[in-house]
Protein backbone atom coordinates (compact mmCIF):
# COMPACT_ATOMS: atom_id res chain seq x y z
CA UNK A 1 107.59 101.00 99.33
CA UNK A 2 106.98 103.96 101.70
CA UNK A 3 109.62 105.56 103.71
CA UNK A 4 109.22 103.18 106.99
CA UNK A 5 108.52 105.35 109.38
CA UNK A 6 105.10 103.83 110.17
CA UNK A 7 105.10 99.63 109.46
CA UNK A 8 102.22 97.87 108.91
CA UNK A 9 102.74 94.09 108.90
CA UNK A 10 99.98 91.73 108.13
CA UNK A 11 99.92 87.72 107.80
CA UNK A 12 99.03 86.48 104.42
CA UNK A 13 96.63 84.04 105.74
CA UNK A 14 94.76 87.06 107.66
CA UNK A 15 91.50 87.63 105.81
CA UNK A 16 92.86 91.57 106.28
CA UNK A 17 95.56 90.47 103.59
CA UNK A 18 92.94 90.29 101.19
CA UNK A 19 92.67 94.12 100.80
CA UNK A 20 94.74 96.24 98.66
CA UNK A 21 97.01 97.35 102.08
CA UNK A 22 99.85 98.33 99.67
CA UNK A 23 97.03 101.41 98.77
CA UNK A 24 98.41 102.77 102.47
CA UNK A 25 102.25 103.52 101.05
CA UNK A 26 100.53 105.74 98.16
CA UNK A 27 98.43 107.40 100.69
CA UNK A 28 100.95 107.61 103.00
CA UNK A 29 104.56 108.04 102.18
CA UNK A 30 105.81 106.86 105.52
CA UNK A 31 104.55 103.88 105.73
CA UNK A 32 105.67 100.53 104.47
CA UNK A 33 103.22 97.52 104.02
CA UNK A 34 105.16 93.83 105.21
CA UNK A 35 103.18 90.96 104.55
CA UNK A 36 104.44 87.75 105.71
CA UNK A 37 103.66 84.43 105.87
CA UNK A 38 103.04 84.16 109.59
CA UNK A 39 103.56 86.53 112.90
CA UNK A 40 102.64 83.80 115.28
CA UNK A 41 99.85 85.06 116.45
CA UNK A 42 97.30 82.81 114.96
CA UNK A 43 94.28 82.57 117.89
CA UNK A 44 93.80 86.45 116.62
CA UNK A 45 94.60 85.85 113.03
CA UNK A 46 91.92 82.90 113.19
CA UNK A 47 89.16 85.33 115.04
CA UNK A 48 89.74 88.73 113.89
CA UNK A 49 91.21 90.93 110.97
CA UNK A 50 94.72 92.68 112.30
CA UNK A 51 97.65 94.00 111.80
CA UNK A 52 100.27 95.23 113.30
CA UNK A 53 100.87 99.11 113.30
CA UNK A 54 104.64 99.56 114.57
CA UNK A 55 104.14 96.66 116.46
CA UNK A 56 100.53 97.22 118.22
CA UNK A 57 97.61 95.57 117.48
CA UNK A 58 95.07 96.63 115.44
CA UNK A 59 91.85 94.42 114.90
CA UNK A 60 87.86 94.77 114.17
CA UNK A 61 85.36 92.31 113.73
CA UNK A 62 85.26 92.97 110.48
CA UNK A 63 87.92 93.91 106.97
CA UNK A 64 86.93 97.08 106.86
CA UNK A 65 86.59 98.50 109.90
CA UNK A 66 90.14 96.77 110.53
CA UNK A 67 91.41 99.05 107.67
CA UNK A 68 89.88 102.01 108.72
CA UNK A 69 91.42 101.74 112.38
CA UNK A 70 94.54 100.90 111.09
CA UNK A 71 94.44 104.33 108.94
CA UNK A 72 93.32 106.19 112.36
CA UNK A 73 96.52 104.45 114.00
CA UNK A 74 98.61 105.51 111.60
CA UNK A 75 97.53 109.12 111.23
CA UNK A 76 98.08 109.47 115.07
CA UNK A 77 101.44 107.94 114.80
CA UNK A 78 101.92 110.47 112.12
CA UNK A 79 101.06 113.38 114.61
CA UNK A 80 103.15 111.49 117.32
CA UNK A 81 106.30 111.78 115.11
CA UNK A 82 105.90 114.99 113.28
CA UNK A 83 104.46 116.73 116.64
CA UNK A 84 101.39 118.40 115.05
C-alpha cells in the first residue's frame, strides 16, 4: 500500500472495481487503493463507474475512461501537494 497521501476508494460492487486499481500504488507511491464493500452512494454506483479521489467524485460512462480521469485527478492532486 502507497504512502496515503492521495486515497482512492472504490465499492466492490462498482463495475470500476473490476480493474486492477491496486496498479495505481505501483505507479504512484502516494496513493493508497480502499476498496470497500459499500460507500452509500449506490444511484451513481448503479449508473456510472467512480471512485472517490480524496473524497471527490470521479466517474465516466465508461471503465476506462473512469480510470484514466481518476489518474488525471490524481496527478493534479500530486501537483497540488508537492507545488510543481
Amino acid at each position: 500500500m502507497g504512502l496515503g497521501i492521495i486515497v482512492v476508494e472504490t465499492c466492490t460492487r462498482n463495475e470500476l472495481s473490476n480493474l486492477d486499481l491496486e496498479q495505481l500504488e505501483t505507479v504512484y507511491e502516494e496513493v493508497a487503493v480502499m476498496r470497500t464493500d459499500c460507500l452509500n452512494m449506490c444511484n451513481l454506483c448503479r449508473a456510472r463507474p467512480y471512485a472517490l479521489v480524496n473524497g471527490n467524485k470521479v466517474y465516466e460512462k465508461t471503465t476506462s475512461e473512469c480510470y484514466e480521469k481518476v489518474e488525471v485527478v490524481i496527478q493534479s492532486e500530486l501537483k497540488d501537494f508537492y507545488q510543481y
